[in-house]
C-alpha atoms as a PDB file:
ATOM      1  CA  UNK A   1       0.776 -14.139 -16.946  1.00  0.00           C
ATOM      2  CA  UNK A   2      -0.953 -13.196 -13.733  1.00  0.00           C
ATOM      3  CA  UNK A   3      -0.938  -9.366 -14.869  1.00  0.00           C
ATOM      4  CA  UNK A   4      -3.366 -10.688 -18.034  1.00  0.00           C
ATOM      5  CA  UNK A   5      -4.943 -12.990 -16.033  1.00  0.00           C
ATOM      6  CA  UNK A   6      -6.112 -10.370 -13.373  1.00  0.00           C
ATOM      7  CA  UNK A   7      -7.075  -7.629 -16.138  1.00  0.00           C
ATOM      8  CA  UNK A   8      -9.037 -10.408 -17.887  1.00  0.00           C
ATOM      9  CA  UNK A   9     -11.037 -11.114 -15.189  1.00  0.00           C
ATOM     10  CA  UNK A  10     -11.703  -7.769 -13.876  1.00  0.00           C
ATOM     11  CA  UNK A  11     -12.979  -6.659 -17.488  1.00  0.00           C
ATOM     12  CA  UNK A  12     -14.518 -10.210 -18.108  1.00  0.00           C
ATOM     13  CA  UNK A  13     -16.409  -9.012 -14.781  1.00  0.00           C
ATOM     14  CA  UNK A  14     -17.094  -5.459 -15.654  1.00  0.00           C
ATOM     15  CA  UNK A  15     -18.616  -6.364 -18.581  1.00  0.00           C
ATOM     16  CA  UNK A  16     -20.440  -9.154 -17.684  1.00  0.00           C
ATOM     17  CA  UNK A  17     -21.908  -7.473 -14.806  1.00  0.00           C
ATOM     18  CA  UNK A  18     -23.197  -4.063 -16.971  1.00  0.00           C
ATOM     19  CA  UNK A  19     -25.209  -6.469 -19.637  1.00  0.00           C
ATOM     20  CA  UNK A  20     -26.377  -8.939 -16.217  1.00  0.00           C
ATOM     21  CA  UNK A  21     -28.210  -5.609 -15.673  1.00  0.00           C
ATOM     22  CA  UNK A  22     -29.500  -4.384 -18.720  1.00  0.00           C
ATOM     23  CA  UNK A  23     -26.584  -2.290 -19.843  1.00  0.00           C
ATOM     24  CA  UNK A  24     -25.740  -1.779 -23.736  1.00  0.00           C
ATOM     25  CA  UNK A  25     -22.439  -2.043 -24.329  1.00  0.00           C
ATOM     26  CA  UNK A  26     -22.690   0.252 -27.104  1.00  0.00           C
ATOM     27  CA  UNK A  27     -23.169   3.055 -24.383  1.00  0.00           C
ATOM     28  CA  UNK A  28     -19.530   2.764 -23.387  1.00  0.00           C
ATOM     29  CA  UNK A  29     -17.890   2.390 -25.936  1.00  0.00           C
ATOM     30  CA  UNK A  30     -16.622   5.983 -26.520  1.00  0.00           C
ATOM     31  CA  UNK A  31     -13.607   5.819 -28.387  1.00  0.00           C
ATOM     32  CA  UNK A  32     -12.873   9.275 -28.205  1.00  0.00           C
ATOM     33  CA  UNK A  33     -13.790  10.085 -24.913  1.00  0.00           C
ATOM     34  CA  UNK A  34     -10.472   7.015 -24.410  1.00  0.00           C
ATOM     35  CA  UNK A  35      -8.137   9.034 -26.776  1.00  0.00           C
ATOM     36  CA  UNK A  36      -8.915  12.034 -24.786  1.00  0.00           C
ATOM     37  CA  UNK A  37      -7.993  10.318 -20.875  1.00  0.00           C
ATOM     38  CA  UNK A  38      -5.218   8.330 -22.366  1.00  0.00           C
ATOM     39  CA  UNK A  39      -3.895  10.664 -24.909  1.00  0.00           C
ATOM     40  CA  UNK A  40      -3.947  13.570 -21.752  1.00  0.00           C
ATOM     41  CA  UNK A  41      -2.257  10.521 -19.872  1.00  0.00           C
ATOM     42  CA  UNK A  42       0.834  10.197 -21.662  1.00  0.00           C
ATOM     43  CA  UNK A  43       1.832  12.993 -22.393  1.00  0.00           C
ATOM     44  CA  UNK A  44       1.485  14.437 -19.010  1.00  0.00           C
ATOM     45  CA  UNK A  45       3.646  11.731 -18.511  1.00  0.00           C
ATOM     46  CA  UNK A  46       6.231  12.266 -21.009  1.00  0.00           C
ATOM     47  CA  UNK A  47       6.266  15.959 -19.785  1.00  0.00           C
ATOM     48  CA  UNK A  48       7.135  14.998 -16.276  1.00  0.00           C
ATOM     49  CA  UNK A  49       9.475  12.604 -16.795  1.00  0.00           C
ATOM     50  CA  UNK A  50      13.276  12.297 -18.743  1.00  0.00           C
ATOM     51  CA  UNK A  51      12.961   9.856 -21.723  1.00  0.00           C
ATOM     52  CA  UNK A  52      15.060   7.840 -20.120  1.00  0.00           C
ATOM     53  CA  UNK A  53      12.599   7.302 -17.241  1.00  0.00           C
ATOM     54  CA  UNK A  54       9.796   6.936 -19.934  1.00  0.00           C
ATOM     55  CA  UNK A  55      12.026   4.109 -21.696  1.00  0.00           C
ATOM     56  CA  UNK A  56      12.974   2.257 -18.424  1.00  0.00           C
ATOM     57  CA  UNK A  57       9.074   2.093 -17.518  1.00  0.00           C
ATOM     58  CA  UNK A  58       8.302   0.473 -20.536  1.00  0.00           C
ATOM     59  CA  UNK A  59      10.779  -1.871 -19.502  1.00  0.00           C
ATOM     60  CA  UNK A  60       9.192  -2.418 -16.139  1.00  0.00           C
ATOM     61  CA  UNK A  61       6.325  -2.622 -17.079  1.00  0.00           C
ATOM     62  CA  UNK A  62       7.254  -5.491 -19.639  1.00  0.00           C
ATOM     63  CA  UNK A  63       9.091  -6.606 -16.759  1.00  0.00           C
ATOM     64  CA  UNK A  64       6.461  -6.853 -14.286  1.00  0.00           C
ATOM     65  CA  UNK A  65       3.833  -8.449 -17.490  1.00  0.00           C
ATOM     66  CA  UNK A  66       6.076 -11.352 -18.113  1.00  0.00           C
ATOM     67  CA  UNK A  67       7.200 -11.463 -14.817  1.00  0.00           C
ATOM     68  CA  UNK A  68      10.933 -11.459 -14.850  1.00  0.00           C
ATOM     69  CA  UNK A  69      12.653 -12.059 -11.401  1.00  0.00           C
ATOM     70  CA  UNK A  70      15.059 -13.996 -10.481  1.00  0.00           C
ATOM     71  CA  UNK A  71      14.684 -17.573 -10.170  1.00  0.00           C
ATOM     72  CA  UNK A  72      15.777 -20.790  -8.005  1.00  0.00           C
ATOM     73  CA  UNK A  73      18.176 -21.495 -11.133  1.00  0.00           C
ATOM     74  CA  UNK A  74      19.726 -18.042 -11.245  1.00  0.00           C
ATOM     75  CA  UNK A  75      20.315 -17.497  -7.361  1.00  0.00           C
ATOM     76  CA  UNK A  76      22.191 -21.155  -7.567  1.00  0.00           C
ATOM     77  CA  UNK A  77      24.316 -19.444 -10.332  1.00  0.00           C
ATOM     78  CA  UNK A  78      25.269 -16.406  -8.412  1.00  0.00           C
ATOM     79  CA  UNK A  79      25.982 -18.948  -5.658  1.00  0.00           C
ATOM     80  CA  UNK A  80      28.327 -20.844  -7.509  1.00  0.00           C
ATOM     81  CA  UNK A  81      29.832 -18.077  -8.998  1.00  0.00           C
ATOM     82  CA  UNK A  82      30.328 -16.491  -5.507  1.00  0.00           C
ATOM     83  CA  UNK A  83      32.188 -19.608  -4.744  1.00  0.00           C
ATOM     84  CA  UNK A  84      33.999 -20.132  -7.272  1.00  0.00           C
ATOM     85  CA  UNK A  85      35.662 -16.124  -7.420  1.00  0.00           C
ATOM     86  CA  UNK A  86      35.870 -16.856  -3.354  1.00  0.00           C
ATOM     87  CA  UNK A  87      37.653 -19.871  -3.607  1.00  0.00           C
ATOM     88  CA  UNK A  88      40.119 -18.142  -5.875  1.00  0.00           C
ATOM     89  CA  UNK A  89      40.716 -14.960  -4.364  1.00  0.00           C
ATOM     90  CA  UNK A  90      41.416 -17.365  -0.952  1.00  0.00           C
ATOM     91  CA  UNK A  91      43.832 -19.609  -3.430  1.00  0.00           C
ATOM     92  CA  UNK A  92      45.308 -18.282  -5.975  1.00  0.00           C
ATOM     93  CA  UNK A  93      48.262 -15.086  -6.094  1.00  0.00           C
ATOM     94  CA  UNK A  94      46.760 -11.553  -7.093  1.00  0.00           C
ATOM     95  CA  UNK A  95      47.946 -11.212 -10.263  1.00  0.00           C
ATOM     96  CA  UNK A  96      45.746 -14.087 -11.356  1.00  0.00           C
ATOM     97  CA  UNK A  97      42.739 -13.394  -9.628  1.00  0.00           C
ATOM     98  CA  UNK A  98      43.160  -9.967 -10.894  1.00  0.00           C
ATOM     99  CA  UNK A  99      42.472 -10.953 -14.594  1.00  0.00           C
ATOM    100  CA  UNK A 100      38.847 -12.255 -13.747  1.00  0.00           C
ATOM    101  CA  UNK A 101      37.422  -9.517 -12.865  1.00  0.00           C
ATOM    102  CA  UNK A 102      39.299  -6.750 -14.884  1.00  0.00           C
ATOM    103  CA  UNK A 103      38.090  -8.694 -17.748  1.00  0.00           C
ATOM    104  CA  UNK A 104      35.006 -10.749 -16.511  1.00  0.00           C
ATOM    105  CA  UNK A 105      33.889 -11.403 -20.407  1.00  0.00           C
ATOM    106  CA  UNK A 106      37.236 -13.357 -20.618  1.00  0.00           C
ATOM    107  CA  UNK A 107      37.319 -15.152 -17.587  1.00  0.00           C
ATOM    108  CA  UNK A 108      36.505 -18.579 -17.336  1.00  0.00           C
ATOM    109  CA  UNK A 109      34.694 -18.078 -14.062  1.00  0.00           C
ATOM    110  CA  UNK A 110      32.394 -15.739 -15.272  1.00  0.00           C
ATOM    111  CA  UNK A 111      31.652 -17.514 -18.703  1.00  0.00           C
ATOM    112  CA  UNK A 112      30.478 -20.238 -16.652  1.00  0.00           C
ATOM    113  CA  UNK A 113      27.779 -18.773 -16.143  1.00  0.00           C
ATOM    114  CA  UNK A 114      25.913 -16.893 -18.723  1.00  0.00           C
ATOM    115  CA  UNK A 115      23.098 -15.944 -16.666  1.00  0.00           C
ATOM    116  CA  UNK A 116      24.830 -13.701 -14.250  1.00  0.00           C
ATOM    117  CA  UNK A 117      27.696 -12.433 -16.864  1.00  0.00           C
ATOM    118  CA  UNK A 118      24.652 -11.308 -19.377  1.00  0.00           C
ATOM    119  CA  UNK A 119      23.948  -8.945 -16.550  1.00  0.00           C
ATOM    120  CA  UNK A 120      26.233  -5.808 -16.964  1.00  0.00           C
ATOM    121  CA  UNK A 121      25.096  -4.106 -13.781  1.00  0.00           C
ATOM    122  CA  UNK A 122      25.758  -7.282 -11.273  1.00  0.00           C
ATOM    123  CA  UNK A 123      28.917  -7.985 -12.850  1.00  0.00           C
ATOM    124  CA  UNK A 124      30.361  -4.931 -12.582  1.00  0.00           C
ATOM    125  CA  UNK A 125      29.256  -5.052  -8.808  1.00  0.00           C
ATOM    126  CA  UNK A 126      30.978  -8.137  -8.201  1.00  0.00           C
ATOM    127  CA  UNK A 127      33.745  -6.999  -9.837  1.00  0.00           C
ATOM    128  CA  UNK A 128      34.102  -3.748  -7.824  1.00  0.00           C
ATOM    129  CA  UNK A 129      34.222  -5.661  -4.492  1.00  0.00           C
ATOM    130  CA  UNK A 130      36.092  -8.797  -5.569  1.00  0.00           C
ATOM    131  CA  UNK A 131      38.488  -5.748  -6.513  1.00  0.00           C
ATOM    132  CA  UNK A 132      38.416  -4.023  -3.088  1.00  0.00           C
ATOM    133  CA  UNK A 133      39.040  -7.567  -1.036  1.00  0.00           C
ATOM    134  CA  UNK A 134      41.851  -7.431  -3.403  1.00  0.00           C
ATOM    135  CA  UNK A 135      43.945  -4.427  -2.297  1.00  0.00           C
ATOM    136  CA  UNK A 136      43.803  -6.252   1.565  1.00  0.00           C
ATOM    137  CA  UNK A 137      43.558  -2.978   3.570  1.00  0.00           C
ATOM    138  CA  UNK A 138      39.614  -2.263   3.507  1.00  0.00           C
ATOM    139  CA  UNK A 139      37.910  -3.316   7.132  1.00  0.00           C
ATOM    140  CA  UNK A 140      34.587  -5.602   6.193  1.00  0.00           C
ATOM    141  CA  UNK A 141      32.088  -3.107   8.066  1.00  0.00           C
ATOM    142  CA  UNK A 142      33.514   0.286   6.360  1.00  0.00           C
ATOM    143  CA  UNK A 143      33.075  -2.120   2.350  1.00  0.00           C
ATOM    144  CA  UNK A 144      29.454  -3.689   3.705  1.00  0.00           C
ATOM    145  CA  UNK A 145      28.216   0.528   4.766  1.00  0.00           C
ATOM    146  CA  UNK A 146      29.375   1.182   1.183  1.00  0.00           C
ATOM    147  CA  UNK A 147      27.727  -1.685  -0.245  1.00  0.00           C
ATOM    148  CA  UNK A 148      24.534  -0.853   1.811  1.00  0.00           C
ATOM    149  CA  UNK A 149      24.681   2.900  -0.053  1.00  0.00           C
ATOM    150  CA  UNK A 150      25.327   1.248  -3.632  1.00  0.00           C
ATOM    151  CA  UNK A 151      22.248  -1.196  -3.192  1.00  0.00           C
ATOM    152  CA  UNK A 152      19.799   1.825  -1.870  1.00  0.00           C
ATOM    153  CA  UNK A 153      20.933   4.109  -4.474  1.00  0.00           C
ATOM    154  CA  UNK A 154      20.456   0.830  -7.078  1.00  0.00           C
ATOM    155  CA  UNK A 155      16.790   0.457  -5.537  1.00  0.00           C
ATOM    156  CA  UNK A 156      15.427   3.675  -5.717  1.00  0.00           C
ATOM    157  CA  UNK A 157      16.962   4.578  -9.476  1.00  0.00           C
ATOM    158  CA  UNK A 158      15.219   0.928 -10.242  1.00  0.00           C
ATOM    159  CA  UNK A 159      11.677   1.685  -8.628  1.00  0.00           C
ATOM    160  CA  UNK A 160      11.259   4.934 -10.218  1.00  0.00           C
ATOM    161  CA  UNK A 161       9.063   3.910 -12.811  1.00  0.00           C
ATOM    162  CA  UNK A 162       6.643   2.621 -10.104  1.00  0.00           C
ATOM    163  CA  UNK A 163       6.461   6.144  -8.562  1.00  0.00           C
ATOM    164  CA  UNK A 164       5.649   7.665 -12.015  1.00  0.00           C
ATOM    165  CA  UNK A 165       2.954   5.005 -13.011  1.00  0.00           C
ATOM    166  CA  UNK A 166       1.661   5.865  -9.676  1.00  0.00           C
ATOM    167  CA  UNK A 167       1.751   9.514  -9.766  1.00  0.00           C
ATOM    168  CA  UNK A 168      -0.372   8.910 -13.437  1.00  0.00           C
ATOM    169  CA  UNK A 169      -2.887   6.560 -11.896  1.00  0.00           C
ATOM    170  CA  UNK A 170      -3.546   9.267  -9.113  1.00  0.00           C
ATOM    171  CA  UNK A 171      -4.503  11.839 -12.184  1.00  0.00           C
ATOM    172  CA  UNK A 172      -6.416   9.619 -14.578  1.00  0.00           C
ATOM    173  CA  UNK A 173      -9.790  10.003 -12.532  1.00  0.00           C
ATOM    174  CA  UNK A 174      -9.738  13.690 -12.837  1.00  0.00           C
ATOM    175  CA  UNK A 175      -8.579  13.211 -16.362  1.00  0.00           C
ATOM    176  CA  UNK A 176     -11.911  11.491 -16.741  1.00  0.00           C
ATOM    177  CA  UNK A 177     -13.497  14.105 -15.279  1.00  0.00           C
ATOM    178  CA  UNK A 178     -12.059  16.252 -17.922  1.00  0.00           C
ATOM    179  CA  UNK A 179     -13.201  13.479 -20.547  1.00  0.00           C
ATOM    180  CA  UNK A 180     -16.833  14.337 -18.853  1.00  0.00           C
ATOM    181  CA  UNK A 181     -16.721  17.920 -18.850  1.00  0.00           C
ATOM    182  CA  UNK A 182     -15.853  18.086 -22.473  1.00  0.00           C
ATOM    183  CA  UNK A 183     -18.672  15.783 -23.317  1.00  0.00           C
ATOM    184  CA  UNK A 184     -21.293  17.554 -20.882  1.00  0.00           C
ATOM    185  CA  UNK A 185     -20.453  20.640 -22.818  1.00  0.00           C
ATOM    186  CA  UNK A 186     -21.370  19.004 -26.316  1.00  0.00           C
ATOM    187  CA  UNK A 187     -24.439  17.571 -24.958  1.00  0.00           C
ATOM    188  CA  UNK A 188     -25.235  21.032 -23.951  1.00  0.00           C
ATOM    189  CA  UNK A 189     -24.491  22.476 -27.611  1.00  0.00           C
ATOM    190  CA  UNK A 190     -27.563  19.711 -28.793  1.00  0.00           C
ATOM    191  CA  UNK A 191     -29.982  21.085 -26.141  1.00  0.00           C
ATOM    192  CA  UNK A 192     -32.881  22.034 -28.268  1.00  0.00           C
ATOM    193  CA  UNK A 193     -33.024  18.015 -29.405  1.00  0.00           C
ATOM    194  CA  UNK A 194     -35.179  15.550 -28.111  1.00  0.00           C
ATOM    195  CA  UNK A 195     -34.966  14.028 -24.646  1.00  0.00           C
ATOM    196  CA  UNK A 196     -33.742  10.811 -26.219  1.00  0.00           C
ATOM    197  CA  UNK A 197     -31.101  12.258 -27.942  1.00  0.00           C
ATOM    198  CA  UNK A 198     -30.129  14.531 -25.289  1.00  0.00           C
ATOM    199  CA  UNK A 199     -30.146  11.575 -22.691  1.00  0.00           C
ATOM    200  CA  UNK A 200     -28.151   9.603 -24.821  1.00  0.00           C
ATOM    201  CA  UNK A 201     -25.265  12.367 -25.320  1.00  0.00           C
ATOM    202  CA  UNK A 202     -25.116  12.890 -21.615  1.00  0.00           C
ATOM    203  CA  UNK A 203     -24.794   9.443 -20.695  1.00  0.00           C
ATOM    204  CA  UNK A 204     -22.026   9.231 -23.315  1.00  0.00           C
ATOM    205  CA  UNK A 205     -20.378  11.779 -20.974  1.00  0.00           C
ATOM    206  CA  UNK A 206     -20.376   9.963 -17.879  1.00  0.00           C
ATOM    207  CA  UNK A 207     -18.660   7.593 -19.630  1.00  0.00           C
ATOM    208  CA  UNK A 208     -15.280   9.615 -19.251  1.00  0.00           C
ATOM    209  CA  UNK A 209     -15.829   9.365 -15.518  1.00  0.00           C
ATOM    210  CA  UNK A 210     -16.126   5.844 -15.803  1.00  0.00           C
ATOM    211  CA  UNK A 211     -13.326   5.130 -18.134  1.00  0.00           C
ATOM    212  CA  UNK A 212     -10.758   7.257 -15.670  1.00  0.00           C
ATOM    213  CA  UNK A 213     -11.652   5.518 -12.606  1.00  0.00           C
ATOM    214  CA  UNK A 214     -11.716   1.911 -14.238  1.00  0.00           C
ATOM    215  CA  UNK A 215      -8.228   2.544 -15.653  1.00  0.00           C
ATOM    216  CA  UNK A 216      -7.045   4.278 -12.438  1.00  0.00           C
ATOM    217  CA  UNK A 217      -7.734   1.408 -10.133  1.00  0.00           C
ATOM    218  CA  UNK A 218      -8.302  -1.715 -11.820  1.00  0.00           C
ATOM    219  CA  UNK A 219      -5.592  -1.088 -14.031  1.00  0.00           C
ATOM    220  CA  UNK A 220      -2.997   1.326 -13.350  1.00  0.00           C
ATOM    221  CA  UNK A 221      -2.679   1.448  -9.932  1.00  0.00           C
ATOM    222  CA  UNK A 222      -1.903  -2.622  -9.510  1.00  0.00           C
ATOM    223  CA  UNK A 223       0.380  -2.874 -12.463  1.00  0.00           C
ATOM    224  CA  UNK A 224       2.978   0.127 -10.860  1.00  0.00           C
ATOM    225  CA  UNK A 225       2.558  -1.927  -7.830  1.00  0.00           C
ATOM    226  CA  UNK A 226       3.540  -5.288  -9.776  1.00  0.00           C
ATOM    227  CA  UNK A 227       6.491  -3.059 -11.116  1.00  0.00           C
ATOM    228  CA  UNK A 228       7.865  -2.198  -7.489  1.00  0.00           C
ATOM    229  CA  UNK A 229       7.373  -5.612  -6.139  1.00  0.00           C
ATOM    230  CA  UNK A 230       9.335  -6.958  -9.651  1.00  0.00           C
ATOM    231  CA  UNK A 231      12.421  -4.756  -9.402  1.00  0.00           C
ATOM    232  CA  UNK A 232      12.749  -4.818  -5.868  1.00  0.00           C
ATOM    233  CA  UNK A 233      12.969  -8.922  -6.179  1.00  0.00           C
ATOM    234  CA  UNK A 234      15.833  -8.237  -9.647  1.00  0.00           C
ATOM    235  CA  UNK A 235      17.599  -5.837  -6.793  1.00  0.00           C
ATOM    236  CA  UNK A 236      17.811  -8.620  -3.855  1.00  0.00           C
ATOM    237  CA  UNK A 237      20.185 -10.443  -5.960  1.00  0.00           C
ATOM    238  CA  UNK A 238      22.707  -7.709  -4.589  1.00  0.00           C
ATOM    239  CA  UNK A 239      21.995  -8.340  -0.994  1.00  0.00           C
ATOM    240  CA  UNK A 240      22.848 -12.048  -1.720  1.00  0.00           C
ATOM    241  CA  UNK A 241      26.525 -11.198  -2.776  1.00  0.00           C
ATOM    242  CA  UNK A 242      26.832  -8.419  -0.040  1.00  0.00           C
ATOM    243  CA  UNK A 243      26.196 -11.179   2.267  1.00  0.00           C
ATOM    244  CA  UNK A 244      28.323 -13.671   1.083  1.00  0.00           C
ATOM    245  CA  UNK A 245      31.290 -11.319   0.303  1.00  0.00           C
ATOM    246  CA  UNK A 246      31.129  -9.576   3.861  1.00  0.00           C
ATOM    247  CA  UNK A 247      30.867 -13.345   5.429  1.00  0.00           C
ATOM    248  CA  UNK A 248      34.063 -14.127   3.401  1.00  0.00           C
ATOM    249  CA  UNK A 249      35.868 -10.844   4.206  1.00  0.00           C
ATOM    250  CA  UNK A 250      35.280 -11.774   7.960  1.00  0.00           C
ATOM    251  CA  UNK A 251      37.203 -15.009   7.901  1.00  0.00           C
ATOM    252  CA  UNK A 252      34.194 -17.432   6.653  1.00  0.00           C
ATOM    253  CA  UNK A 253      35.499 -20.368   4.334  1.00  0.00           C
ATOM    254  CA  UNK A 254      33.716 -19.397   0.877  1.00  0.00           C
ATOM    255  CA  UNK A 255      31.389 -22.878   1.548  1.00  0.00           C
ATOM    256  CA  UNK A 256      30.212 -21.240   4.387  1.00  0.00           C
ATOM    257  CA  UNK A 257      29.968 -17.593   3.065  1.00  0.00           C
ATOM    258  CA  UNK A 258      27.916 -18.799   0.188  1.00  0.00           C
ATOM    259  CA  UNK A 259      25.552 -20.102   2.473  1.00  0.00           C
ATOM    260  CA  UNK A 260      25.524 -16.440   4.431  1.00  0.00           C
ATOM    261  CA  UNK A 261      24.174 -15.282   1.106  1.00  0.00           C
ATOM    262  CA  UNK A 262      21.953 -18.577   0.567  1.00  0.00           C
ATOM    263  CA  UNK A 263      19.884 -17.329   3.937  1.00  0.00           C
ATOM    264  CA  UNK A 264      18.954 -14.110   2.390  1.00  0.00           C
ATOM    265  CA  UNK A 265      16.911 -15.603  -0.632  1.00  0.00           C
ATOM    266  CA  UNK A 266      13.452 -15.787  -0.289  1.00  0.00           C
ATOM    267  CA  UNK A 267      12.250 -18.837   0.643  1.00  0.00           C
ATOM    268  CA  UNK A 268       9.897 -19.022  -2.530  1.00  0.00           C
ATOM    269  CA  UNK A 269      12.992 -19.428  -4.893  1.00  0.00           C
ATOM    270  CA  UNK A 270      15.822 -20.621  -2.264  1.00  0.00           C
ATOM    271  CA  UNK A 271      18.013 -23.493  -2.935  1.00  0.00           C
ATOM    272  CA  UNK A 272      18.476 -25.916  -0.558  1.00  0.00           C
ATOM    273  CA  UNK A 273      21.573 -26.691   1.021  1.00  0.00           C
ATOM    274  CA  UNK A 274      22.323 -29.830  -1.266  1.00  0.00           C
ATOM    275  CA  UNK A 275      21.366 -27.678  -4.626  1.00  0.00           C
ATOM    276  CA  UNK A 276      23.754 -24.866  -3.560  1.00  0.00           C
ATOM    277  CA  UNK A 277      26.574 -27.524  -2.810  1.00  0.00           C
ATOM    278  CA  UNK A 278      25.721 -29.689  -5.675  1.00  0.00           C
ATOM    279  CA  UNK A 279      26.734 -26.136  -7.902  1.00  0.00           C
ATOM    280  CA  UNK A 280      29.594 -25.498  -6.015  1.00  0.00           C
ATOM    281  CA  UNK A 281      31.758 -28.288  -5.090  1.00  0.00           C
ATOM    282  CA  UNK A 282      32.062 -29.324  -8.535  1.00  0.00           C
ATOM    283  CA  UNK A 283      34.836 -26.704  -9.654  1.00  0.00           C
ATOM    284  CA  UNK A 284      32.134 -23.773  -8.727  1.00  0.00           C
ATOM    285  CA  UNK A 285      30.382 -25.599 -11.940  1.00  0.00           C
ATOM    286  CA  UNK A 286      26.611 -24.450 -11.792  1.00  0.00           C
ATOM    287  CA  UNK A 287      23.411 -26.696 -13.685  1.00  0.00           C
ATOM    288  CA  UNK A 288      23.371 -24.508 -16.438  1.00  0.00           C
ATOM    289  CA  UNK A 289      26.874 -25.007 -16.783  1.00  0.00           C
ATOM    290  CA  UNK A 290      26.857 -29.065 -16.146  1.00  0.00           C
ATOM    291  CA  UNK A 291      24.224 -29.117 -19.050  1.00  0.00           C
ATOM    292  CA  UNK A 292      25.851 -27.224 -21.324  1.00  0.00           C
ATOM    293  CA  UNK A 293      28.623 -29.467 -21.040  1.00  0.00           C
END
């Protein structure tokens, strides 16, 4: 919402302003001279990039639009379900434990709580570890270095989209240039026609200038930012169950190794110490869980 919001007002303003001073919008609206800097756009894009990379930033940016991060709801369910695989790994034989997260789509842990089992990629990450405390012989600092490497390596394959958004804003003002060029050299070609005419083809031009810039830096440019900022906020959800895993691997009772991970929220969207033991002490249950039920 604040994406549309922002571009609103900064075109609400652009325009606005041009007619405040005697601008005709007619002047710039050039729809080719736009097919030209955005066609040029994308597929310079497409060129430098794998599909896959092209897919996932359409995801991001969708992402980053709708503004999909984590919430205070879902860090109390990766809380409780931290607790509730801790509480059982400290419990419960091998063999039993062993069957959640082999199989987390048929454990009873993890189907309590939708939220974090929908996600493939933190699942499987909880799974790994929980698998590693597991065997018994791992030291906590040599499992928290690997973690460290997993989450940096998860970050930067997540924020590539922002670098290539960012690597196309950089072009699109000399993409408008090009826009300008082409249309300098048609007003050129209608040089023998009036001064009106001829004024009106070269201001048509400029236009392509305008249009790269505009997109460039009111457009562009703060969306692959919004994109960075959104998937480094869906990749702290990872630091929260390093923390809390590494707290319980040191000894910490998994009440208090939950709350290691609680501290590393931001304090925007973190639960407070009530919230997080209201959606643990009740079986592990979460909200979304007592709801349902």
């Amino acid at each position: 919402m604040g994406v549309l919001i922002g571009l609103a007002v900064a075109i609400g303003s652009l325009v606005s302003g041009y007619v405040a001073m005697g601008g005709h919008l007619a002047v710039i609206w050039q729809p080719w001279e736009y097919v030209i800097i955005c066609g040029i756009a994308i597929g310079t894009f497409i060129i430098a990039n794998p599909m896959a990379l092209v897919k996932d930033t359409g995801r991001a940016a969708r992402e980053a639009i709708t503004g999909a991060v984590p919430k205070r709801e879902h860090y109390l369910s990766i809380l409780g379900l931290l607790y509730a695989l801790m509480r059982e790994l400290k419990n419960r034989p091998r063999n039993e434990v062993e069957g959640h997260i082999d199989q987390p789509e048929e454990s009873e842990i993890f189907k309590s709580f939708p939220s974090v089992l929908k996600d493939k990629d933190l699942t499987l990450f909880i799974c790994d570890y929980a698998r590693l405390i597991i065997i018994g012989n791992a030291r906590p600092h040599e499992i928290e270095a690997l973690m460290e490497e997993e989450i940096a390596t998860l970050k930067r394959d997540r924020t590539k989209p922002y670098y290539s958004l960012n690597t196309v804003s950089e072009a699109l003002p000399a993409l408008g240039i090009v826009a300008a060029v082409l249309g300098i050299v048609k007003a050129l070609g209608a040089i023998d026609q009036s001064p009106a005419i001829l004024g009106g083809l070269i201001a048509s031009a400029l236009v392509g200038t305008f249009v790269g810039i505009f997109i460039s830096y009111a457009f562009l440019s703060p969306l692959a930012n919004k994109v960075k900022a959104t998937r480094e906020k869906q990749t702290r959800v990872y630091v929260i169950v390093k923390q809390a895993l590494i707290a319980y691997m040191n000894g910490a009772l998994p009440q208090i190794a939950v709350e290691h991970g609680r501290k590393g929220i931001s304090v925007e969207y973190r639960p407070t110490i009530d919230e997080v033991e209201a959606a643990t002490t009740t079986g592990g249950r979460s909200e979304e869980l007592k709801e349902a039920a």
